[in-house]
Structure formats: C-alpha cells, structure tokens
PDB file of N, CA and C in Angstrom:
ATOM      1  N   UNK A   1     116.311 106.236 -92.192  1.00  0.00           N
ATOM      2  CA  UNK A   1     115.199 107.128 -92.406  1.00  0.00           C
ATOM      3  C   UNK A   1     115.648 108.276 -93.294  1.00  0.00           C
ATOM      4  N   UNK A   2     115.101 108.686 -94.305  1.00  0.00           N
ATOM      5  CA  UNK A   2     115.004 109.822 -94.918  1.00  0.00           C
ATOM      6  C   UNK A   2     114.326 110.888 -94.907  1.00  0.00           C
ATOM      7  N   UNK A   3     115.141 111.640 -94.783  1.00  0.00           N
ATOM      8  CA  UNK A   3     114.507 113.303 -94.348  1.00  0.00           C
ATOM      9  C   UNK A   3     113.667 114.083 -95.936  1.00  0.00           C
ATOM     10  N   UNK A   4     112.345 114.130 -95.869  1.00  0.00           N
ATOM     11  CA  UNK A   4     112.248 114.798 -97.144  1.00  0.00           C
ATOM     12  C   UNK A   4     110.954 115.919 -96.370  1.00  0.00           C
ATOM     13  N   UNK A   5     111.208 116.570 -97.673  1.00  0.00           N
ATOM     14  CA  UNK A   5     110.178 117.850 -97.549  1.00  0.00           C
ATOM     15  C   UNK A   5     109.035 118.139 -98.387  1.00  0.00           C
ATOM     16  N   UNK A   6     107.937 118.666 -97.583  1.00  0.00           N
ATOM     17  CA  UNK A   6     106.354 118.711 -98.580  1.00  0.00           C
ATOM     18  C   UNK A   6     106.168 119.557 -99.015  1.00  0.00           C
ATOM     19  N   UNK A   7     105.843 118.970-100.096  1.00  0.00           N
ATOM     20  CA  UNK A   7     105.373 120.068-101.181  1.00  0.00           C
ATOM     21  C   UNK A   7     103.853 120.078-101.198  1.00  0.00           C
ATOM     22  N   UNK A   8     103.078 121.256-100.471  1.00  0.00           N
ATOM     23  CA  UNK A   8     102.023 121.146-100.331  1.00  0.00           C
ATOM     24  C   UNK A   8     100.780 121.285-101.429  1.00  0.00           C
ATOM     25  N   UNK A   9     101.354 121.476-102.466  1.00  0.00           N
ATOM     26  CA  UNK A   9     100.715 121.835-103.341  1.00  0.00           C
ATOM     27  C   UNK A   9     100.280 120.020-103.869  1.00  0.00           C
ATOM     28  N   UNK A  10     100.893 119.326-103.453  1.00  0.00           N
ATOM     29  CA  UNK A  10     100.842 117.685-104.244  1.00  0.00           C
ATOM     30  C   UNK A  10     100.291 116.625-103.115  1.00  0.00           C
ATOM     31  N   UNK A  11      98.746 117.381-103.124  1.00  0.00           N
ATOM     32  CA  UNK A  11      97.849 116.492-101.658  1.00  0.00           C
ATOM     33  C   UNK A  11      97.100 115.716-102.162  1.00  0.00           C
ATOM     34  N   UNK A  12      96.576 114.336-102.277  1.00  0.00           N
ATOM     35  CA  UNK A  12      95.811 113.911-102.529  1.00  0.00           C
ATOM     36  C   UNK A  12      94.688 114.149-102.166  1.00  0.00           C
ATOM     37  N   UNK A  13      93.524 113.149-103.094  1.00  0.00           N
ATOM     38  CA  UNK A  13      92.048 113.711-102.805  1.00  0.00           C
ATOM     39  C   UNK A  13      91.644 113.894-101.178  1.00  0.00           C
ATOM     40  N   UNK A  14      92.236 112.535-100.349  1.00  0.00           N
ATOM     41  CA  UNK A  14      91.454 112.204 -99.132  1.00  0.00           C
ATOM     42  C   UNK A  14      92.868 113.309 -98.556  1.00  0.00           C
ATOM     43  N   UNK A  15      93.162 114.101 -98.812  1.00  0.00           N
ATOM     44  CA  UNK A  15      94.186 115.017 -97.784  1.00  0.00           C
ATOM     45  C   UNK A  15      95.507 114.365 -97.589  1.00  0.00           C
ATOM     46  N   UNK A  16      95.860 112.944 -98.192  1.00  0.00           N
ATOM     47  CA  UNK A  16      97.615 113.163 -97.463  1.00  0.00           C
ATOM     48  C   UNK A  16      98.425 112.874 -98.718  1.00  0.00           C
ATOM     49  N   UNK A  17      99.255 113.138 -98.003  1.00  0.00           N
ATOM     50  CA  UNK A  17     100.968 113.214 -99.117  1.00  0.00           C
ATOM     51  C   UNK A  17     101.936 112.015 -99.398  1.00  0.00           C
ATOM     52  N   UNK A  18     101.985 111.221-100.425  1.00  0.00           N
ATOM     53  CA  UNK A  18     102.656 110.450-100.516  1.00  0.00           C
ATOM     54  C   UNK A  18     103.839 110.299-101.118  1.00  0.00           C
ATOM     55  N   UNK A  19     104.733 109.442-100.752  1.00  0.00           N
ATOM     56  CA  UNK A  19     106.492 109.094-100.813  1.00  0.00           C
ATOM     57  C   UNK A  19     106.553 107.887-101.036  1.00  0.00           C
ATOM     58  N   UNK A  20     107.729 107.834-102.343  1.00  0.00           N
ATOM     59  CA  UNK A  20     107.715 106.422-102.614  1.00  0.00           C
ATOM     60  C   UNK A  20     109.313 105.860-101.840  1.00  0.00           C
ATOM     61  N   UNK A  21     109.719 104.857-101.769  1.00  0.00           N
ATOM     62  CA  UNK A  21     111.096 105.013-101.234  1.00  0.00           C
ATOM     63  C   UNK A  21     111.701 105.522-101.283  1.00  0.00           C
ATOM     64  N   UNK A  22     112.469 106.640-102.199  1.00  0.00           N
ATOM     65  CA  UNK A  22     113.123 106.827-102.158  1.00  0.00           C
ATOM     66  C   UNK A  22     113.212 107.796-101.248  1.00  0.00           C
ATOM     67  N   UNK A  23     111.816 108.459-101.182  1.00  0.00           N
ATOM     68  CA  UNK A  23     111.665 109.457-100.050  1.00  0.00           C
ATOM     69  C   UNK A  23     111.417 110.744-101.556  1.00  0.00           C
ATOM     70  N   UNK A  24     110.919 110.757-102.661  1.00  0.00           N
ATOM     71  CA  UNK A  24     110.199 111.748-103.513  1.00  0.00           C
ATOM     72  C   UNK A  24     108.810 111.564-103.402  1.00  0.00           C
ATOM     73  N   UNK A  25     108.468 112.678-102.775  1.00  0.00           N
ATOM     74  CA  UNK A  25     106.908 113.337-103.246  1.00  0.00           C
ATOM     75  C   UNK A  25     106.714 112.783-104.409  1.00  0.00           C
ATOM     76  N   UNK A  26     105.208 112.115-104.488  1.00  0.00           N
ATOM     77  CA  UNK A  26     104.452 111.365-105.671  1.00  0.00           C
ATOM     78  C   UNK A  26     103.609 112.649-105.934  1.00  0.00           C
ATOM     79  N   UNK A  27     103.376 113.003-107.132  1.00  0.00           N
ATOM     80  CA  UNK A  27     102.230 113.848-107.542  1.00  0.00           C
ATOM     81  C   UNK A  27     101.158 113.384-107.588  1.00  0.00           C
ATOM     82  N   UNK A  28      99.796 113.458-107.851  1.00  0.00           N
ATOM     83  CA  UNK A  28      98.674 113.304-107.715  1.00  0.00           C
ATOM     84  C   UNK A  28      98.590 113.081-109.485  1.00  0.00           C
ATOM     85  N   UNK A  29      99.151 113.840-110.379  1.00  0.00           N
ATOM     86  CA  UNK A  29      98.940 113.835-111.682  1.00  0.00           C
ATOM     87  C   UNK A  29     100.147 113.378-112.310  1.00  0.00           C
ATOM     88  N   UNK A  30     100.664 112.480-111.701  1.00  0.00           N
ATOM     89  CA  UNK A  30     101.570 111.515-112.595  1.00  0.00           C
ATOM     90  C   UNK A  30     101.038 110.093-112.412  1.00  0.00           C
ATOM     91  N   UNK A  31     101.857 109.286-113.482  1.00  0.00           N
ATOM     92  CA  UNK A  31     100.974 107.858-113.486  1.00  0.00           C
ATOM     93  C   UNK A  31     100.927 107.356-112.294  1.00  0.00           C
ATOM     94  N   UNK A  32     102.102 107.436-111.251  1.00  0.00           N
ATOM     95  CA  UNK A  32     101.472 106.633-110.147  1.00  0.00           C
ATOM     96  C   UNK A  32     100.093 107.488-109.047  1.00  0.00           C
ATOM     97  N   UNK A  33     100.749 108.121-109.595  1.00  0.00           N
ATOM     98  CA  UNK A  33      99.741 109.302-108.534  1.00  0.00           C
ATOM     99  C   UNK A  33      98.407 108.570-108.879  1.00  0.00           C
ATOM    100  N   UNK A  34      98.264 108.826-110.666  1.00  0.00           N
ATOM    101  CA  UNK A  34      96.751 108.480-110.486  1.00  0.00           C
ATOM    102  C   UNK A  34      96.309 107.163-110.580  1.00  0.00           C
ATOM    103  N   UNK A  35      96.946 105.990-110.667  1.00  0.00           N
ATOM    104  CA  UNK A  35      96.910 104.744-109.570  1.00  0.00           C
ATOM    105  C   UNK A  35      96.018 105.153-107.957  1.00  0.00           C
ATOM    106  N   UNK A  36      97.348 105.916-107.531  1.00  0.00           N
ATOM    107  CA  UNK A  36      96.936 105.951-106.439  1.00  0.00           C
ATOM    108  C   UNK A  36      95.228 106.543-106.207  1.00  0.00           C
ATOM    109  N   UNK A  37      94.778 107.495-106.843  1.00  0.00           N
ATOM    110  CA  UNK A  37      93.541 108.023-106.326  1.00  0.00           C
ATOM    111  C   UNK A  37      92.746 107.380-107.167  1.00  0.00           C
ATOM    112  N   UNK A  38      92.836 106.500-108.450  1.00  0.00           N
ATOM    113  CA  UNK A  38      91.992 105.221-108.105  1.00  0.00           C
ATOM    114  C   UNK A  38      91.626 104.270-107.600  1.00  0.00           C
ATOM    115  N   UNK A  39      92.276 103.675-106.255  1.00  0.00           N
ATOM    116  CA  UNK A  39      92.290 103.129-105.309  1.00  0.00           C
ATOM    117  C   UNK A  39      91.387 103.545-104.431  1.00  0.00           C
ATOM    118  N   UNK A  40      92.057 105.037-104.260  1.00  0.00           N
ATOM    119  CA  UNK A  40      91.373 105.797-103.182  1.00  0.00           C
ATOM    120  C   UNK A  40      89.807 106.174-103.040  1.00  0.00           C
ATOM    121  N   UNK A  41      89.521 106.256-104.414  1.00  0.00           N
ATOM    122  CA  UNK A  41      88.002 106.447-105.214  1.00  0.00           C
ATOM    123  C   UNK A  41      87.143 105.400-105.094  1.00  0.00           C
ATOM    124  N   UNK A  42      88.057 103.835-105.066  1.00  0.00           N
ATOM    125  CA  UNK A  42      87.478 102.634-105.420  1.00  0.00           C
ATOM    126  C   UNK A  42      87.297 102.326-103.277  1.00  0.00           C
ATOM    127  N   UNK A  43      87.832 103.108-102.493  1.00  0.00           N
ATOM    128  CA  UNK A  43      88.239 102.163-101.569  1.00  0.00           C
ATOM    129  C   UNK A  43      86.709 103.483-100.431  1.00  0.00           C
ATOM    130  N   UNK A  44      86.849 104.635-101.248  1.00  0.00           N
ATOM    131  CA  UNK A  44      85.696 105.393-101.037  1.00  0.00           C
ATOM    132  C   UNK A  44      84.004 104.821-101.194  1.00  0.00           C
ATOM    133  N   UNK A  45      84.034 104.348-102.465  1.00  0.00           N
ATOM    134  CA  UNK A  45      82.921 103.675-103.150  1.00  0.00           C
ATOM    135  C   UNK A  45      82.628 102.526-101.963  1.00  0.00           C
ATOM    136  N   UNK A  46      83.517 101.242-101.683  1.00  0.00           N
ATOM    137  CA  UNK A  46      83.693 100.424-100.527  1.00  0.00           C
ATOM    138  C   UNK A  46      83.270 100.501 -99.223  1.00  0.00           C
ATOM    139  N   UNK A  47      84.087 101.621 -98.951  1.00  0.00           N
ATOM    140  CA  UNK A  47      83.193 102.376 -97.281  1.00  0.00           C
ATOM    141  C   UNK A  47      81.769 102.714 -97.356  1.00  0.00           C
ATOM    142  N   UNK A  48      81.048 102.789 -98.461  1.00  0.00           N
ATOM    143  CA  UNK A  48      79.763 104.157 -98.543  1.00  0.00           C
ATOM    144  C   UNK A  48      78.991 102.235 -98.834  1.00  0.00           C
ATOM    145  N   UNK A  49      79.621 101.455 -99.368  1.00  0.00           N
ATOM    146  CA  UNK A  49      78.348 100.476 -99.454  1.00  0.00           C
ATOM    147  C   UNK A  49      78.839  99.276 -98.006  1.00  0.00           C
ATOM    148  N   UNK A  50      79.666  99.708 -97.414  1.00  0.00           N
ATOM    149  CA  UNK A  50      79.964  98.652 -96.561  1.00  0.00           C
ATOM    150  C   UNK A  50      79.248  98.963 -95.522  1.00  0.00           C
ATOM    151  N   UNK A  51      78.725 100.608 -95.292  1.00  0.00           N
ATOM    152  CA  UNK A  51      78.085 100.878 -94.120  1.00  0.00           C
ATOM    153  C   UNK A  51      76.814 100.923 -94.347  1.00  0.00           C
ATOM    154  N   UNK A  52      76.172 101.106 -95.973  1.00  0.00           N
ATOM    155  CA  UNK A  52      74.914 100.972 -95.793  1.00  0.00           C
ATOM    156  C   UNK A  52      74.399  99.300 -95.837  1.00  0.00           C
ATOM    157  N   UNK A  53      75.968  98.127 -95.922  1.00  0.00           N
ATOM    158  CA  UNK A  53      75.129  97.057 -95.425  1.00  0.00           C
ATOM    159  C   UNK A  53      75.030  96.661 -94.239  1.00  0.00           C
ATOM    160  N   UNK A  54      76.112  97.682 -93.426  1.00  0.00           N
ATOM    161  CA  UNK A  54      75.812  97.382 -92.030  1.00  0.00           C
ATOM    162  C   UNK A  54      74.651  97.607 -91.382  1.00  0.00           C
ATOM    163  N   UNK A  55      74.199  98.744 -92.021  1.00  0.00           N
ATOM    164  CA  UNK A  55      73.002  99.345 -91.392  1.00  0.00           C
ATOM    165  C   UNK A  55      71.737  98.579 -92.054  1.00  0.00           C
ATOM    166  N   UNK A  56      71.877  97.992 -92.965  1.00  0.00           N
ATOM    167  CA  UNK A  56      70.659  96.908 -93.528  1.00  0.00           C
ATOM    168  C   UNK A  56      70.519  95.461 -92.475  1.00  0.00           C
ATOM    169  N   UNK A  57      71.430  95.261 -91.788  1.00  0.00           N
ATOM    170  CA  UNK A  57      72.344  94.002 -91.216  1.00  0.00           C
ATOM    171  C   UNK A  57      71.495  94.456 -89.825  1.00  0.00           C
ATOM    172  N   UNK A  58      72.175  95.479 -89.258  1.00  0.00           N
ATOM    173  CA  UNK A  58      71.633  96.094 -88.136  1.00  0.00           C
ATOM    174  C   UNK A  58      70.279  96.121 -88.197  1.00  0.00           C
ATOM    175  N   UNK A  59      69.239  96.382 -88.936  1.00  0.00           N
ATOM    176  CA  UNK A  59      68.120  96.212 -89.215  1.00  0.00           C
ATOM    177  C   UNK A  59      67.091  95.119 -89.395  1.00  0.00           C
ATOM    178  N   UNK A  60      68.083  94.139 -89.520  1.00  0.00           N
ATOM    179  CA  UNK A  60      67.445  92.811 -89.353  1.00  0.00           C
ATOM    180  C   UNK A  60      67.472  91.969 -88.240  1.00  0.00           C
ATOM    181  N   UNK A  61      68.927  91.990 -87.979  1.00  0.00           N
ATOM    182  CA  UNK A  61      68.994  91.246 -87.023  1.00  0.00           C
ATOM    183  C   UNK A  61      69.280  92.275 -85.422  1.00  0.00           C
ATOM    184  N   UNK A  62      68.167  93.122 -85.283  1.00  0.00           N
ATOM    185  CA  UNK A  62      68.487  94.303 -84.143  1.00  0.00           C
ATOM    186  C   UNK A  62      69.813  93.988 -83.365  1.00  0.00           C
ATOM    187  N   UNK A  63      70.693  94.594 -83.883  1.00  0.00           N
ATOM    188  CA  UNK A  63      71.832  94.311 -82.969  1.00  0.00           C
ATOM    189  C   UNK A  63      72.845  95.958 -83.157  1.00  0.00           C
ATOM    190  N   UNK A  64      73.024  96.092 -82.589  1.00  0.00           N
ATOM    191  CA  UNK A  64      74.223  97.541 -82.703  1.00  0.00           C
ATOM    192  C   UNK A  64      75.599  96.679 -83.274  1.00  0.00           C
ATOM    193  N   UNK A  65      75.903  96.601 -84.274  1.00  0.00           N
ATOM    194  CA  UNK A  65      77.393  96.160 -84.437  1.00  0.00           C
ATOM    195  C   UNK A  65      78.456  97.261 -84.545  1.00  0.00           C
ATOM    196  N   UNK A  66      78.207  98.427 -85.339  1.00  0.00           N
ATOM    197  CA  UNK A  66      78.834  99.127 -85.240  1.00  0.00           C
ATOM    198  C   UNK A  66      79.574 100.524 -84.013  1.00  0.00           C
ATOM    199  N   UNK A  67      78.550 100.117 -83.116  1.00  0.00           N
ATOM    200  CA  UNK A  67      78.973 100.617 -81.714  1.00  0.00           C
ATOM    201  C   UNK A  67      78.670 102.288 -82.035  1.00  0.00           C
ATOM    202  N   UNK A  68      77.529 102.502 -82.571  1.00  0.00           N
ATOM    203  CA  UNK A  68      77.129 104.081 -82.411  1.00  0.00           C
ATOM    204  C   UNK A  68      75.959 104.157 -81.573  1.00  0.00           C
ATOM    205  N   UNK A  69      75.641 102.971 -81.075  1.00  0.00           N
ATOM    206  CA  UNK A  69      74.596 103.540 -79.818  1.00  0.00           C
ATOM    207  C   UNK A  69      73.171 103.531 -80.568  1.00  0.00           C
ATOM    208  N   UNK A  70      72.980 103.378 -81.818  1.00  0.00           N
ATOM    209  CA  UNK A  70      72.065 103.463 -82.497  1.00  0.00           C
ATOM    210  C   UNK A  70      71.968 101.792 -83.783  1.00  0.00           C
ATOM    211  N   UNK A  71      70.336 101.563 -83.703  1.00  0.00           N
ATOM    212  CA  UNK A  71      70.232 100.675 -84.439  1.00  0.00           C
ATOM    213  C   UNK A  71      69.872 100.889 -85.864  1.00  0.00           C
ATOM    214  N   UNK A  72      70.478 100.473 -86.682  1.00  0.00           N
ATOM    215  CA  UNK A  72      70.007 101.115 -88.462  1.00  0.00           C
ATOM    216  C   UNK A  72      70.780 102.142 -88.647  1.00  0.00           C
TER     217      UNK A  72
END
C-alpha cells in the first residue's frame, strides 16, 4: 500500500480524487484527467435516462421496481 497525500485543490466533477498506481494525484486538467470526466459526464447522461426509463417501465407495467415506495 502506498501512502499518498491530497491535494485538494484536484477534485473531480462528481467530488472525488483520483490515483493512478503509482499512488500520484491525477489532475482533472491533464489528459487523463479529462478522460476521466468524460466518462463521468457520459456515465451522468446514463443515470438521468436510465431512471427516466425506469419510471416509463414502472408506468406501464404498475410495478415499484425501484423500491421508492412510489409508482412512476
């Protein structure tokens, strides 16, 4: 295990801090960095249409799948 230290200034969009093996802080504005928060952007986009097909899903076939107690 490697001991490293945060540099808080180098947070990504969704709030956390990433390390590549070697155990160096990735910046947000270097090439991998911004890899990374295109992922993060793309995996954002993903969640926002995955739940409005749940809730289309839920709507058809009345069923709670997502376990909020609520249908749609």
């Amino acid at each position: 295990m490697v001991r490293v230290s945060i540099d808080f200034e180098l947070k990504f969009s969704n709030g956390t801090y990433v390390f590549n093996r070697q155990g160096h802080q990735i910046s947000p504005k270097s090439g991998e960095g911004k890899i990374i928060e295109g992922i993060l952007a793309k995996q954002k986009v993903t969640r926002e249409e995955n739940k409005a097909q749940r809730k289309r899903f839920e709507t058809i076939t009345n069923k709670d799948i997502d376990g909020d107690g609520k249908i749609g």
